[in-house]
Protein backbone atom coordinates (compact mmCIF):
# COMPACT_ATOMS: atom_id res chain seq x y z
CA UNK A 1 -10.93 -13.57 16.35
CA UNK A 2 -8.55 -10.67 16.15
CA UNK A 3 -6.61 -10.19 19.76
CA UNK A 4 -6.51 -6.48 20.65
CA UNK A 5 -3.14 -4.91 20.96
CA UNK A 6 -1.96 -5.91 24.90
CA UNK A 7 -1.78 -2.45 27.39
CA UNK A 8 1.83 -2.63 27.61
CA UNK A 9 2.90 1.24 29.12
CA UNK A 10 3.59 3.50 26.98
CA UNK A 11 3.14 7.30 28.14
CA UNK A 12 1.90 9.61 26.16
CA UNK A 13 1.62 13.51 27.04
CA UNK A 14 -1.57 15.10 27.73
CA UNK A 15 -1.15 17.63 25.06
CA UNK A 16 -0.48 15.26 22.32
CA UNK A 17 -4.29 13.46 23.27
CA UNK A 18 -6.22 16.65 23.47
CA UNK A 19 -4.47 17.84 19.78
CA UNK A 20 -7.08 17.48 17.81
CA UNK A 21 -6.76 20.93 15.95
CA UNK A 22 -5.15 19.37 12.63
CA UNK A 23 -7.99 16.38 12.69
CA UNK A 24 -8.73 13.36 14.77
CA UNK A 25 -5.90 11.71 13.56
CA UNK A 26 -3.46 14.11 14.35
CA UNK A 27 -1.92 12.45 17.39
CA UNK A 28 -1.68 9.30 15.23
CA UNK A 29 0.45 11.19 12.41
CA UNK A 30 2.87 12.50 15.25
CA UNK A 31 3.70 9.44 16.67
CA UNK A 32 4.06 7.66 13.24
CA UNK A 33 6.10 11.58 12.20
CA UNK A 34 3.74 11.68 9.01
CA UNK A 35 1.51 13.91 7.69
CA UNK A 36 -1.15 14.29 5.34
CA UNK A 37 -4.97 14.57 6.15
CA UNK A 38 -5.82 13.76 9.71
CA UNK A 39 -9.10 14.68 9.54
CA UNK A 40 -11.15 11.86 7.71
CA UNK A 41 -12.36 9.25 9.20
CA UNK A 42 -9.44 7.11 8.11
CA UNK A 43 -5.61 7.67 8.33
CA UNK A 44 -3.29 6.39 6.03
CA UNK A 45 0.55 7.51 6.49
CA UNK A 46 3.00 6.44 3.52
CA UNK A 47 6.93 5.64 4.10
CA UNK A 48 8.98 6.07 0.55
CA UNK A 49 12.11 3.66 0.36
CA UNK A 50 13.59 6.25 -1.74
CA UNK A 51 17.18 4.36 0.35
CA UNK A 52 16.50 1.68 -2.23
CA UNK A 53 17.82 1.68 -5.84
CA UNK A 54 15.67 -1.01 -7.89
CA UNK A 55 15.84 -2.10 -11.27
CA UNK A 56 13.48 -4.54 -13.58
CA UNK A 57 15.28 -4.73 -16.38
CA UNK A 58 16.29 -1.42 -17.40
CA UNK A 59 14.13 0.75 -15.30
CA UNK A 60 14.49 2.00 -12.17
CA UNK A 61 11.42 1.86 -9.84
CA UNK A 62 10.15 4.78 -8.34
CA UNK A 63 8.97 4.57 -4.28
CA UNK A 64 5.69 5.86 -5.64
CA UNK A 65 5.66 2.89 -8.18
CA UNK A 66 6.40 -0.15 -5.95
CA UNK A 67 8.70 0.96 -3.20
CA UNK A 68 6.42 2.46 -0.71
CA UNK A 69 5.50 1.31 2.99
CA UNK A 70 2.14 1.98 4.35
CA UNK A 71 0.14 1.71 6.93
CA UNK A 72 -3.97 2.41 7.25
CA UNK A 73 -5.55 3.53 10.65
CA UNK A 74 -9.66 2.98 11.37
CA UNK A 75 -11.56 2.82 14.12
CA UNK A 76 -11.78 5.19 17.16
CA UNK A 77 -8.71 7.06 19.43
CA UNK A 78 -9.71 3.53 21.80
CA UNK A 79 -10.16 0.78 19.27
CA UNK A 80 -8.49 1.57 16.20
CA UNK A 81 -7.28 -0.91 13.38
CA UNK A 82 -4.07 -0.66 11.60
CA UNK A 83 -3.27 -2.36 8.46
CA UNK A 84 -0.51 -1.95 5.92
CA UNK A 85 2.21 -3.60 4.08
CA UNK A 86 6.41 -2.83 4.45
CA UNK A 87 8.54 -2.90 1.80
CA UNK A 88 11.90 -4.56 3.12
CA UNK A 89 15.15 -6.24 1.85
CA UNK A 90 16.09 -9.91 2.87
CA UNK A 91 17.97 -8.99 5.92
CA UNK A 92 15.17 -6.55 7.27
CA UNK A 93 12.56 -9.06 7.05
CA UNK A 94 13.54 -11.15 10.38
CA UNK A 95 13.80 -8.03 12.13
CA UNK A 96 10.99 -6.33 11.27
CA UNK A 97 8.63 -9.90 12.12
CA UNK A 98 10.14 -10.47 15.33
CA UNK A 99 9.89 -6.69 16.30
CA UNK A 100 6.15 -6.82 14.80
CA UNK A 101 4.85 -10.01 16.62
CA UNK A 102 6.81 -8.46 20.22
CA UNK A 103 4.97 -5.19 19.78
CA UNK A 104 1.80 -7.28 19.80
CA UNK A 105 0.91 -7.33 15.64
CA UNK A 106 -0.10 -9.92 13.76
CA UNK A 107 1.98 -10.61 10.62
CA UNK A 108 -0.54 -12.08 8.19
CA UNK A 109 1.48 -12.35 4.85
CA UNK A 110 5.56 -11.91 3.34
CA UNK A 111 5.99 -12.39 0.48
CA UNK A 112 7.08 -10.93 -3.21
CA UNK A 113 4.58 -8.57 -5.50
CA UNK A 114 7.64 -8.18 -8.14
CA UNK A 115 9.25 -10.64 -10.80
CA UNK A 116 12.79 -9.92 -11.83
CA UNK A 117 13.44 -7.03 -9.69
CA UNK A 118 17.36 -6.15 -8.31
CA UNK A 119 17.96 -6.43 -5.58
CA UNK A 120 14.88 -9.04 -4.42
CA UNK A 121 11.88 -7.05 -2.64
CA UNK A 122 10.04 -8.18 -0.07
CA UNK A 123 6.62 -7.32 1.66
CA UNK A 124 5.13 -7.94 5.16
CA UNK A 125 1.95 -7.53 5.82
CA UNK A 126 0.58 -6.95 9.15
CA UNK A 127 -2.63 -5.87 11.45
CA UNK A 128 -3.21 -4.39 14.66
CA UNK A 129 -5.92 -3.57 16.62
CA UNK A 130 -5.98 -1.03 20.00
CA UNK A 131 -5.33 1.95 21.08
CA UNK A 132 -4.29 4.75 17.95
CA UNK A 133 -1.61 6.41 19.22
CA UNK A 134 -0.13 3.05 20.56
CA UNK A 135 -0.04 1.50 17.84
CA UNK A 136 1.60 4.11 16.00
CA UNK A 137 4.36 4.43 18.04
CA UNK A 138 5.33 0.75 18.12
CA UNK A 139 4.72 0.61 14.34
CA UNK A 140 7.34 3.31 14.50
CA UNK A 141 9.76 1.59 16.61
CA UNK A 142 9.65 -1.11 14.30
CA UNK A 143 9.89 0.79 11.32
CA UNK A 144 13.29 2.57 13.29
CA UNK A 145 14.87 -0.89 12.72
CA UNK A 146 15.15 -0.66 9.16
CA UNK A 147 16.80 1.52 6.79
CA UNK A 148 13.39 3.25 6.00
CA UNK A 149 13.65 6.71 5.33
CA UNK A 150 12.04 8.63 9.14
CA UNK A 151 11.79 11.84 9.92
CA UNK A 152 12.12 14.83 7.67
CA UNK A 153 11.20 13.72 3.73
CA UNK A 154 14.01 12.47 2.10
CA UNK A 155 15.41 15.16 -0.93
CA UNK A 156 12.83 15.22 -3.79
CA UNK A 157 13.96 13.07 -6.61
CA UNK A 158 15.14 15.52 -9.64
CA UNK A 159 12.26 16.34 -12.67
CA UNK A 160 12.11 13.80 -15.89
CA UNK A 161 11.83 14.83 -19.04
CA UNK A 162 9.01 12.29 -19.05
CA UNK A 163 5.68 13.76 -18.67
CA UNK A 164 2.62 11.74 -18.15
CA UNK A 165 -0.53 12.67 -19.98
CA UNK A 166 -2.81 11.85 -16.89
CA UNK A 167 -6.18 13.22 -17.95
CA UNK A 168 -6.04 11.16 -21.13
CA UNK A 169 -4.58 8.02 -18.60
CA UNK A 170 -7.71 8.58 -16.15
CA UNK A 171 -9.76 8.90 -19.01
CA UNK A 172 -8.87 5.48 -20.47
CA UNK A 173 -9.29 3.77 -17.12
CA UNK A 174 -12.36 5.20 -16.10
CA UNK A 175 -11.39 7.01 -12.97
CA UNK A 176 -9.97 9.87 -11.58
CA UNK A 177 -6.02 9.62 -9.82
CA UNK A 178 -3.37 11.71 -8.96
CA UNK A 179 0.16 12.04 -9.80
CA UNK A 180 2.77 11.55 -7.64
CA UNK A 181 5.86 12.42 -9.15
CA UNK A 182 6.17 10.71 -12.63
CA UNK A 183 3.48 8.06 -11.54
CA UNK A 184 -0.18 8.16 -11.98
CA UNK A 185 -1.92 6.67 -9.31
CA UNK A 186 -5.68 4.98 -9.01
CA UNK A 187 -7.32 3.40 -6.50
CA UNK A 188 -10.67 1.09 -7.49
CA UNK A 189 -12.95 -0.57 -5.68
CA UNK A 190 -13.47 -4.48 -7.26
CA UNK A 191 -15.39 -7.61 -6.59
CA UNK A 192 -13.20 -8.00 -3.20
CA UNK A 193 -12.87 -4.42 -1.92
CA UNK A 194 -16.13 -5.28 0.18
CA UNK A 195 -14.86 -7.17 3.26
CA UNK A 196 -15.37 -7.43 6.92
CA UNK A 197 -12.92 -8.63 9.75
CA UNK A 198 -14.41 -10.19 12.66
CA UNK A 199 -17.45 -8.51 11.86
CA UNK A 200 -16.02 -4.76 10.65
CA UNK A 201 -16.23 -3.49 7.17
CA UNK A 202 -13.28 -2.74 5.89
CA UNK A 203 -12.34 0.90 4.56
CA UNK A 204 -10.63 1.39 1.90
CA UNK A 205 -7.69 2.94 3.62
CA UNK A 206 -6.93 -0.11 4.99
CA UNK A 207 -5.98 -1.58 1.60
CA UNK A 208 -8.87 -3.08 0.17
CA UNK A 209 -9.43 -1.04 -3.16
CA UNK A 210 -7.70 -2.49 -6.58
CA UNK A 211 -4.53 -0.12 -6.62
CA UNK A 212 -2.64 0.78 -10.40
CA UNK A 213 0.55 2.97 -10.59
CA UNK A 214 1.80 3.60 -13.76
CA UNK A 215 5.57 5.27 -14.10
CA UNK A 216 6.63 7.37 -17.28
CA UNK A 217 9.66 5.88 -18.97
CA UNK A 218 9.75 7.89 -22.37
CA UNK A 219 7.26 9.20 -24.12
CA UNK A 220 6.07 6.59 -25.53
CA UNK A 221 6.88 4.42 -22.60
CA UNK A 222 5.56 3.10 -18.92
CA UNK A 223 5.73 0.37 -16.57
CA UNK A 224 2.73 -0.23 -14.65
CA UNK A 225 1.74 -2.74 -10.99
CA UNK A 226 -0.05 -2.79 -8.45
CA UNK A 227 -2.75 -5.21 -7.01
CA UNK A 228 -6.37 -6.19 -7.68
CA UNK A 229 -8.20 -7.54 -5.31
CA UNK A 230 -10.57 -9.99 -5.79
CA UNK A 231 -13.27 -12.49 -4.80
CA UNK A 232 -12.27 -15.91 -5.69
CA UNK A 233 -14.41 -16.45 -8.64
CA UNK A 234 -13.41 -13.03 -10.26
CA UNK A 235 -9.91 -14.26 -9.82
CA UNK A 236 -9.51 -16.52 -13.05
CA UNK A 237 -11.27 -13.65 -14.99
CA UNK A 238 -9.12 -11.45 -14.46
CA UNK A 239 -5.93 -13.03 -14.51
CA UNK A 240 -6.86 -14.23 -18.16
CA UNK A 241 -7.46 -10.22 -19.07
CA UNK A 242 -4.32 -9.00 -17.77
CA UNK A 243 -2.71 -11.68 -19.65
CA UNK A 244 -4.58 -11.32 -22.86
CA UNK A 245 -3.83 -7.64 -22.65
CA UNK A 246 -0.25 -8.16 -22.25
CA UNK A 247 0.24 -7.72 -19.00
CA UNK A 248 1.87 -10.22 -16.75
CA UNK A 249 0.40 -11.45 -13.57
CA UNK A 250 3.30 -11.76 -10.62
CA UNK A 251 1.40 -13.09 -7.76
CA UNK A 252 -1.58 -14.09 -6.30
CA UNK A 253 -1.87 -14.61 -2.91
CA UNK A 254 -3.69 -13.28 0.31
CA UNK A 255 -2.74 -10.55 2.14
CA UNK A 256 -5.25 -10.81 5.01
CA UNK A 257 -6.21 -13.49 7.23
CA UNK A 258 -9.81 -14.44 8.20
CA UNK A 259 -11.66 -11.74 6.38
CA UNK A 260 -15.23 -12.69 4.72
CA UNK A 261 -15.39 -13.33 2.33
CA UNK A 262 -11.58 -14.29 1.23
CA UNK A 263 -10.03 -11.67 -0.70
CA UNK A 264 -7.33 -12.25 -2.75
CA UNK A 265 -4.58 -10.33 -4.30
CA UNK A 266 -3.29 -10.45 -8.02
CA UNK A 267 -0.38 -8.33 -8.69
CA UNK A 268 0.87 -7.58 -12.35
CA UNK A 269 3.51 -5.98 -14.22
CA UNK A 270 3.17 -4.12 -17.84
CA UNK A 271 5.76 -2.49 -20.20
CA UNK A 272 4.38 -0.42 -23.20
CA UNK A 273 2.69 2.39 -24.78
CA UNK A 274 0.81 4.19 -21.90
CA UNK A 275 -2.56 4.45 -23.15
CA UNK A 276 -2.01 0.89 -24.43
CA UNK A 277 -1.71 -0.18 -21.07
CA UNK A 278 -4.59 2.03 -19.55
CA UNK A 279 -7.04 0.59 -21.93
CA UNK A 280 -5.92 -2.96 -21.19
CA UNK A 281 -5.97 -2.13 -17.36
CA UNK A 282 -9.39 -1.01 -18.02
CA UNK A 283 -10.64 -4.17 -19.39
CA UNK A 284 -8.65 -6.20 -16.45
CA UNK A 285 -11.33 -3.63 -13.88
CA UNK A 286 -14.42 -4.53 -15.72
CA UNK A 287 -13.18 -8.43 -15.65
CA UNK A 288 -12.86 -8.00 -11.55
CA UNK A 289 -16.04 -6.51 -10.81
């Protein structure tokens, strides 16, 4: 069973508890210094490494692509949960476990999601469970030992030429996204989106929905990743889809531990025609459902 965060002391002013104006997870997004909406009954803050220049092959991968840390609050102001994943470089990875496991987390997967990429990415996954605006702030102590942009957003990244025809995109996939920069993101639920941990359904801001990004190269061009997640007997399915479809499967894996049932994690990475790859990701969805 999942240990709740330990009451180590950590003072917190009155004012910043009784700010609930901007939602009920506004005290969360001040200690983390996010923002977006705090007013749902989940939280999920995002951290851009727009510090890091990677390539696969000849593109260079947008934060909003690959490159972007999380992390997803649930739960009450008393007993929340925190889940998410950090995207780190070799040397960060020590640093970040040993400052995650002292602040009372558990780390419950590093690994890669990328083949090929330069430099080498890795990502932690972690989970925490106690008081909200606790666990934000140690999340963000952590987070202060890396090179991960904090603070005020970094400078927005200039406009491409490249222009992604979302509605047609969305249309082939069979859901509605949004576009963050030059990437169209979705978010799915599949076959293991419906999970519980120690006896608590998991949200889907806490990472348990299918997720696809596709980036605009040209205009006839995109790369897409991201993860499905899976039961274990929709896992073979659709690994043989993506690869049918042309699309190349990078890992499989967990990223949770002791969730029922198991859900496991199969990233991928496509280069083609963007509609090409919509309609293939499509087929990969109904395969995982």
């Amino acid at each position: 069973m999942r240990r709740p965060l330990a009451l180590l002391p950590i003072i917190v002013p009155a004012v910043l508890l009784g700010q609930q104006a901007g939602g009920r997870w506004e005290p969360v997004a001040h200690a983390l210094g996010t923002g977006g909406n705090t007013a749902g009954e989940t939280y999920r803050a995002t951290f851009p490494r727009s510090d890091l220049r990677v390539r696969v092959g000849d593109v260079a991968v947008a934060p909003a692509l690959a490159l972007t840390s999380w992390a997803g609050f649930a739960g009450s102001a008393d007993t929340a949960d925190v889940m998410g994943d950090l995207v780190l470089t070799e040397r960060e990875v020590p640093v970040v476990t040993r400052g995650l496991l002292g602040a009372g987390f558990d780390v419950t997967g590093i690994h890669h999601h990328l083949i090929g990429e330069t430099p080498r990415v890795f990502y932690l996954h972690y989970h925490g469970r106690g008081p909200a605006v606790q666990l934000a702030t140690r999340l963000r102590e952590v987070l202060a030992r890396t090179a991960t942009p904090l603070g005020a957003p970094a400078a927005a990244v200039p406009p491409t030429s490249v222009t992604l025809d979302t509605a047609a995109l969305f249309a082939a996939l069979g859901t509605h996204g949004r576009l963050a920069g030059n990437v169209a993101q979705v978010g799915v639920p599949t076959s293991g989106s419906a999970v519980t941990l120690d006896g608590r359904a998991l949200p889907a801001a806490l990472g348990v929905n299918t997720a696809i990004n596709l980036q605009g190269v040209t205009a006839r061009r995109a790369v897409t990743t991201g993860d499905f997640v899976l039961t274990a007997a929709r896992v073979q399915p659709t690994v043989r889809a993506l690869e049918e479809g042309g699309i190349r499967v990078t890992a499989i894996h967990n990223h949770l531990i002791g969730e029922s049932p198991a859900a496991y994690f199969v990233h991928f990475w496509g280069d083609g025609e963007p509609l090409t790859l919509a309609r293939e990701l499509k087929a990969a969805i109904d395969s995982a459902r």
